[in-house]
Protein backbone atom coordinates (compact mmCIF):
# COMPACT_ATOMS: atom_id res chain seq x y z
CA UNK A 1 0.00 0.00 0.00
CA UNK A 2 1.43 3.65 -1.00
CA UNK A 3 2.30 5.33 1.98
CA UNK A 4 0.86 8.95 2.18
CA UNK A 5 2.53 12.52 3.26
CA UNK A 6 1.33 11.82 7.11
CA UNK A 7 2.67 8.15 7.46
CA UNK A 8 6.24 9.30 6.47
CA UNK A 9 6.25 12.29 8.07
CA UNK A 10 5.72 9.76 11.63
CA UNK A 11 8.38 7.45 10.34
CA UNK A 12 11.05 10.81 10.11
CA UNK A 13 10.04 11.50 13.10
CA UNK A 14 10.98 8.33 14.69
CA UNK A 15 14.09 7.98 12.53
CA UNK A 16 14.99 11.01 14.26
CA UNK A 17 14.30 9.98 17.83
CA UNK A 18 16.45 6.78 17.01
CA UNK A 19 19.33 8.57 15.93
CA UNK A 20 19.35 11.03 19.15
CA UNK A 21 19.29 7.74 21.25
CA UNK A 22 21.65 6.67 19.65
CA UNK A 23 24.06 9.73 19.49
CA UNK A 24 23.39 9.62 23.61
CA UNK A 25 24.71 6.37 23.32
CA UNK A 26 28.12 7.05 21.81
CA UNK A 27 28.42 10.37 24.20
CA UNK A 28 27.79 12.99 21.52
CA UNK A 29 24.87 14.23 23.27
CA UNK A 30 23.90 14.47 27.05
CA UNK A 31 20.78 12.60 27.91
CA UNK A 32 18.73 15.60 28.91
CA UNK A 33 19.51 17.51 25.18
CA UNK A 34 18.44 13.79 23.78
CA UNK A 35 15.20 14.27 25.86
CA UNK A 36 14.64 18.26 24.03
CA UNK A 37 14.96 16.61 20.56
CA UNK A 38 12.60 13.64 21.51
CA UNK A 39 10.14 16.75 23.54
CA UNK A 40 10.50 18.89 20.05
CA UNK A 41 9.69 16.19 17.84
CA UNK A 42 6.62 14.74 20.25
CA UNK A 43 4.90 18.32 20.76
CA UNK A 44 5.78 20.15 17.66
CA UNK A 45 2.74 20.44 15.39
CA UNK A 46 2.79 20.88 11.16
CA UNK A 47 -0.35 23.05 10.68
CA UNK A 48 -1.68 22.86 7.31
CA UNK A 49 -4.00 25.55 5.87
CA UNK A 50 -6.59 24.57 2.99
CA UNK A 51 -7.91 27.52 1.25
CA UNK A 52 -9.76 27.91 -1.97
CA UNK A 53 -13.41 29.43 -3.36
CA UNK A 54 -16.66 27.37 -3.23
CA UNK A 55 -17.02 24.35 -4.42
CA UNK A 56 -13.39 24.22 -5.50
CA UNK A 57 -13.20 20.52 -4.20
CA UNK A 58 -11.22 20.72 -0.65
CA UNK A 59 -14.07 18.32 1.07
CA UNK A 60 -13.17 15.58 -1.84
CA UNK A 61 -9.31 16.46 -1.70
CA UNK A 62 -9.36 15.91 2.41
CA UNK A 63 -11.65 13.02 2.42
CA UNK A 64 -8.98 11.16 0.20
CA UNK A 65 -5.97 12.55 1.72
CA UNK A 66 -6.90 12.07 5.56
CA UNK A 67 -10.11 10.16 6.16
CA UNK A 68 -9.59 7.79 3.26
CA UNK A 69 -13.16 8.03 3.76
CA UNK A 70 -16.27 10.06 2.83
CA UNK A 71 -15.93 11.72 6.02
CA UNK A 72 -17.01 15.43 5.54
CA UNK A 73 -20.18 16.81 3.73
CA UNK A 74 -19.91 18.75 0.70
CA UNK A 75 -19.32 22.75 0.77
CA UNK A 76 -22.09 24.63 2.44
CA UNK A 77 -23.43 27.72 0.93
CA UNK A 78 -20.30 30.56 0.32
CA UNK A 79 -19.29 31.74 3.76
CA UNK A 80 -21.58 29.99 5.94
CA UNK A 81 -19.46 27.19 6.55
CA UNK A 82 -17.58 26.72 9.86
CA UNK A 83 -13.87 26.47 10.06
CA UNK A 84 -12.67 22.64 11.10
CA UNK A 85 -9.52 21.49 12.43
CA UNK A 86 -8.23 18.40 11.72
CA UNK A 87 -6.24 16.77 14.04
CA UNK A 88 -4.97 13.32 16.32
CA UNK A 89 -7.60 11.88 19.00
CA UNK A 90 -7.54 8.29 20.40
CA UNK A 91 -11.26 8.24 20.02
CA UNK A 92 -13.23 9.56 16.71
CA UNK A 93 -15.14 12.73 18.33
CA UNK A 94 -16.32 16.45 17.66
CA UNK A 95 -15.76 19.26 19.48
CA UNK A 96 -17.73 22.38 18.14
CA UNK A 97 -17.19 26.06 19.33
CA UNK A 98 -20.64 28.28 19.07
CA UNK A 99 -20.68 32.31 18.60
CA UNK A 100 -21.10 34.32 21.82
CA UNK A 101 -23.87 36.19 22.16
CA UNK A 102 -22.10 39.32 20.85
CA UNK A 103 -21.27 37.87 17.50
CA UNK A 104 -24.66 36.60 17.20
CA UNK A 105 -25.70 39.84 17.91
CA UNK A 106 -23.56 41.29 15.16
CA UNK A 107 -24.57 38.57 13.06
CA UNK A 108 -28.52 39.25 13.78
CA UNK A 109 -27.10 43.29 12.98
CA UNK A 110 -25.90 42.03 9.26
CA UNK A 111 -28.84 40.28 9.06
CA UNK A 112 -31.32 42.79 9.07
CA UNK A 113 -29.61 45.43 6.52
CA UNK A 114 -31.57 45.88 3.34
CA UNK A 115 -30.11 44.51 0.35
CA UNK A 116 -31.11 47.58 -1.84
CA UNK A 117 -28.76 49.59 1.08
CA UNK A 118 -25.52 47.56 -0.36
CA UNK A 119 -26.62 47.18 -3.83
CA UNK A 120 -23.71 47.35 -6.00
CA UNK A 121 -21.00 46.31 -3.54
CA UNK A 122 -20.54 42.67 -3.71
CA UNK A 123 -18.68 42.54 -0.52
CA UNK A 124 -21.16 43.77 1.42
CA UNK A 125 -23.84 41.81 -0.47
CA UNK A 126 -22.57 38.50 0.23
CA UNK A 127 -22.18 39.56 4.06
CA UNK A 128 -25.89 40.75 4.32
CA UNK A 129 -26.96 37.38 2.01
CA UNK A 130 -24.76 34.77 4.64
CA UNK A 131 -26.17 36.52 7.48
CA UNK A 132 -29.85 36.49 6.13
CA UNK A 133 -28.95 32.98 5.53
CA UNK A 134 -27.68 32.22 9.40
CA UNK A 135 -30.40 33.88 10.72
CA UNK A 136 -32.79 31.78 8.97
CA UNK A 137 -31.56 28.61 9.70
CA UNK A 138 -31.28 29.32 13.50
CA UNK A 139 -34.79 29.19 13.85
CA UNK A 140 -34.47 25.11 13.67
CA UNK A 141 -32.75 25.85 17.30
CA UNK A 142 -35.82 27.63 18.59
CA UNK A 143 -35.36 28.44 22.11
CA UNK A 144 -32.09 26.75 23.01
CA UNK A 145 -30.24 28.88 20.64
CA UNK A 146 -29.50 32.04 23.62
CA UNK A 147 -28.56 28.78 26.01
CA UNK A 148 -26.05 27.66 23.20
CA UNK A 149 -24.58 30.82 22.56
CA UNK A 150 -20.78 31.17 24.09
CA UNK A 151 -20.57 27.62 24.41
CA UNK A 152 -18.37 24.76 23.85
CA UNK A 153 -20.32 20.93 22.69
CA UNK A 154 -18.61 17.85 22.50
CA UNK A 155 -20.29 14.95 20.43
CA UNK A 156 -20.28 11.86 18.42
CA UNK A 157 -17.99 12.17 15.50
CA UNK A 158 -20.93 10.55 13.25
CA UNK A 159 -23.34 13.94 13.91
CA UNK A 160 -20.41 16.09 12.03
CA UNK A 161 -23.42 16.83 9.58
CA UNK A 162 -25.24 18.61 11.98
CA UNK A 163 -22.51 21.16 12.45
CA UNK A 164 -21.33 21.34 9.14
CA UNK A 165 -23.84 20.00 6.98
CA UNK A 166 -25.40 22.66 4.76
CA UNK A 167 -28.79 21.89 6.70
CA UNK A 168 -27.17 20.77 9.94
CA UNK A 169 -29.08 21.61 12.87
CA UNK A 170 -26.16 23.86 14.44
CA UNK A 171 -24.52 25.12 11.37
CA UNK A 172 -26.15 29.00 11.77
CA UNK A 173 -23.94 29.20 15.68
CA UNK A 174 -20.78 27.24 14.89
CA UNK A 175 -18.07 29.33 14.58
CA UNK A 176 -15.40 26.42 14.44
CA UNK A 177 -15.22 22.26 14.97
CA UNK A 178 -12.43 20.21 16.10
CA UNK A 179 -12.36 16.86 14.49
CA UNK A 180 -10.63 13.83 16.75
CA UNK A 181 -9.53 11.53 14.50
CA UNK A 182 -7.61 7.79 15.72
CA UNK A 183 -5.25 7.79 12.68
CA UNK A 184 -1.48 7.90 14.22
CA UNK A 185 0.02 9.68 11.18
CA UNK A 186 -2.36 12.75 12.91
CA UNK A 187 -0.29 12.96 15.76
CA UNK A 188 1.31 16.52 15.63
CA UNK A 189 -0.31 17.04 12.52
CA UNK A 190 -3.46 20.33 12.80
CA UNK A 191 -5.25 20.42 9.29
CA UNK A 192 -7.07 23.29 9.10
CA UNK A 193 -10.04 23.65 6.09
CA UNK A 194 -10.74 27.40 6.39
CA UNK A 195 -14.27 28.29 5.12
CA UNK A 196 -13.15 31.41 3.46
CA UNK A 197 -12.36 35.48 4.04
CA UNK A 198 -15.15 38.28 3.72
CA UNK A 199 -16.85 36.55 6.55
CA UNK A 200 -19.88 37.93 7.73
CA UNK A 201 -18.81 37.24 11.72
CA UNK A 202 -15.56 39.31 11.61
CA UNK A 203 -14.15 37.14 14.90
CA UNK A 204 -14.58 33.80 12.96
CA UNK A 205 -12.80 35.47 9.87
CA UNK A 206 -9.92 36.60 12.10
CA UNK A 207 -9.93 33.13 13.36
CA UNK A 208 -8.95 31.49 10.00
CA UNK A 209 -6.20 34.29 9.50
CA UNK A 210 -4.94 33.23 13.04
CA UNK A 211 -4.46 29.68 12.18
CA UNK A 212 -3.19 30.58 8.64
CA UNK A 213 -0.38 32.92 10.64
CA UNK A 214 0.71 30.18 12.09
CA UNK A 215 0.37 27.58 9.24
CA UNK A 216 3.94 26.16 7.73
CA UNK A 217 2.46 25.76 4.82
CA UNK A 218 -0.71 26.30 2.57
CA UNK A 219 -2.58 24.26 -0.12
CA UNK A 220 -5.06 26.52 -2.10
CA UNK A 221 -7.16 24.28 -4.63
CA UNK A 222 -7.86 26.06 -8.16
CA UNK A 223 -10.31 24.67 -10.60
CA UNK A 224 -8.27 22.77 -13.70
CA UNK A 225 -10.86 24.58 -15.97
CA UNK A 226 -10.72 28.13 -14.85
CA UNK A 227 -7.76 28.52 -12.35
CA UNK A 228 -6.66 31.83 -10.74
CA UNK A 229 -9.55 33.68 -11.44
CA UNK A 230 -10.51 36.69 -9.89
CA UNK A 231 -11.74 35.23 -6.87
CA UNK A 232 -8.70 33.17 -6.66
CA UNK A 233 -6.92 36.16 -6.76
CA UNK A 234 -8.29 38.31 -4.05
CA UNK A 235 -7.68 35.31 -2.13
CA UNK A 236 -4.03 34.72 -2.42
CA UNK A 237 -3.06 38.35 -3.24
CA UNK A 238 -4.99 40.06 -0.70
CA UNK A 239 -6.44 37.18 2.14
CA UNK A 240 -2.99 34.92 2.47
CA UNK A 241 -0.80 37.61 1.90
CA UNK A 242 -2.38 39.76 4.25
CA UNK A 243 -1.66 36.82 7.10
CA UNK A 244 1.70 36.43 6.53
CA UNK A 245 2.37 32.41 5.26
CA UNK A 246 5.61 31.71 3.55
CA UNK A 247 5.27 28.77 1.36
CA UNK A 248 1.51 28.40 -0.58
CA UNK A 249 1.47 24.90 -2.56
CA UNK A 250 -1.18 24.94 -5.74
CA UNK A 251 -3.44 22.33 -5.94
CA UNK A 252 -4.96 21.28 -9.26
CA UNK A 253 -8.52 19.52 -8.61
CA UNK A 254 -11.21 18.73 -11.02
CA UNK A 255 -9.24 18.18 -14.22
CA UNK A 256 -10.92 14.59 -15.08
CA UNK A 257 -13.01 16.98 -17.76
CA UNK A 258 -9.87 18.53 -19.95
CA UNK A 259 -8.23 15.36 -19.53
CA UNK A 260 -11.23 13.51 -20.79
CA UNK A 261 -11.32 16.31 -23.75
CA UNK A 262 -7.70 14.72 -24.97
CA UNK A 263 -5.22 17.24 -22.46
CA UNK A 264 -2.43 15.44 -21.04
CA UNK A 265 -1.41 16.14 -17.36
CA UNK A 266 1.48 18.37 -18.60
CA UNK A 267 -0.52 20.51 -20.69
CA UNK A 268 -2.96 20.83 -17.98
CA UNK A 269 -0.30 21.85 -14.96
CA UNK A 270 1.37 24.43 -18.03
CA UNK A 271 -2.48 26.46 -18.39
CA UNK A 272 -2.17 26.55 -14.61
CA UNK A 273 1.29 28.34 -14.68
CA UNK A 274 0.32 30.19 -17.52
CA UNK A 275 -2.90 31.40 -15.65
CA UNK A 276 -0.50 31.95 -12.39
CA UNK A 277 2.15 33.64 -14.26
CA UNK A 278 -0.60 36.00 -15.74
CA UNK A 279 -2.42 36.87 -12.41
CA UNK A 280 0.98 38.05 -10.65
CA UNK A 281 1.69 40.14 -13.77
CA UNK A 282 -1.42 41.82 -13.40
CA UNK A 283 -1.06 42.33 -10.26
CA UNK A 284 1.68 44.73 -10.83
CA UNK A 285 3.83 43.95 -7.58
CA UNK A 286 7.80 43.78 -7.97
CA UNK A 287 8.20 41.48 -5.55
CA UNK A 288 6.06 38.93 -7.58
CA UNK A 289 7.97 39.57 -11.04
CA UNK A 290 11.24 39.11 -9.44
CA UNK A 291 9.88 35.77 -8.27
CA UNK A 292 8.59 34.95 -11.61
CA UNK A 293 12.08 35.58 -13.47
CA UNK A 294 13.43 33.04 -11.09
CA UNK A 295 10.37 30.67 -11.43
């Protein structure tokens, strides 16, 4: 069976911890710096941020690469969906963080603007249109939403739908959910899926540009069809750049269509490029050309 990015990332790691064991052995190191590398390698955590628009394909792209399962829904309507960490547990469990009544209040705030008021902006259209969204759908809660509010709820990992299902019962509070999963090649690993910028809850936006701070590296999924468009581009030129992250790895999903139409795999990764290469000209920032010349 192929091994996958997680398995041999655990293996280094324990190649490692062998060879400070043995370098205490032959006196090279003290036993308590063999201990700091073993404590390093044990606590240190590789946090991965997934970014990309709607329905780009990051539920289908993590269900392969870490469940090997169908394991999360499909995307939720743009900007409703929670943000979900993906990490170790011994047992297979949710953990779901709900708004505070402040940023429900906010949210309740958005909600009740006029459409005709932000006519024109997009922006601020999709804000009022999520919120009018939220709003709606917390009426399923009736009158244990205020108790919920500010909360923290642990559950069964198999009612995931209901907090980030695009009809899931809590999906209008849930600001974030932790996902426990038993799979050892999760230990030290934190995968976040980051539901997107331009949120209408400003803390939950500032929450994915926390974790993507700290991120030590990011995968953004592009269409194979119509990559880097301008969505795509407010997202990496504005959103991720805004946060800081070094290293941004391009993911190429849903290409089974041009490669059905007679495109090889090279000429489909070169349009990519191409499309890349493009967007940073336009973008008109000298740090990006002088990248490109050495791309």
């Amino acid at each position: 069976m192929e091994q996958n990015l997680f398995e041999e990332l655990q293996e280094r790691k324990q190649h490692l911890v062998s060879i400070a064991k043995k370098a205490t052995e032959y006196g090279w190191i003290t036993l308590e710096r063999q201990q700091e590398i073993i404590d390093k390698l044990e606590n240190d955590t590789l946090t991965i941020g997934v970014i990309g628009q709607m329905k780009c394909g990051k539920s289908t792209f993590l269900n392969s690469f870490v469940f090997e399962d169908d394991v999360l829904p499909a995307a939720t309507t743009p900007m409703t969906a929670a943000l979900s960490v993906i990490t170790y547990g011994e047992d297979k469990k949710i953990v779901a963080e709900f708004y505070t009544k402040d940023e429900w209040e906010e949210q309740k705030m958005q909600a009740s603007r006029s459409l005709d008021e932000v006519q024109g902006n997009s922006l601020e259209e999709s804000k009022v249109k999520a919120a009018k969204e939220l709003v709606e759908k917390a009426s399923k809660l009736g009158t244990s939403l205020k108790s919920l509010l500010g909360k923290t709820q642990e559950d069964q990992f198999e009612n995931l739908i209901n907090y980030v299902g695009a009809e899931g019962k809590y999906i209008s509070i849930t600001k974030s959910v932790t996902i426990y999963y038993p799979k050892e090649y999760l230990k030290g690993v934190e995968i976040v899926d980051t539901p997107g910028f331009n949120d209408p809850i400003v803390s939950r936006e500032e929450r994915t540009k926390a974790f993507l701070k700290k991120a030590d590296v990011v995968l953004m999924m592009l269409y194979a069809g119509r990559p880097f468009d301008a969505t795509d581009r407010d997202i990496i030129f504005q959103n991720v750049r805004q946060c800081g992250t070094g290293k941004v790895i391009i993911g190429i999903n849903k290409y089974d269509i041009p490669y059905e139409n007679g495109e090889t795999e090279e000429e489909i990764k070169n349009y990519v490029k191409e499309e890349i290469y493009k967007a940073c000209r336009a973008c008109d920032d000298d740090t990006l050309v002088e990248i490109l010349r050495q791309a």
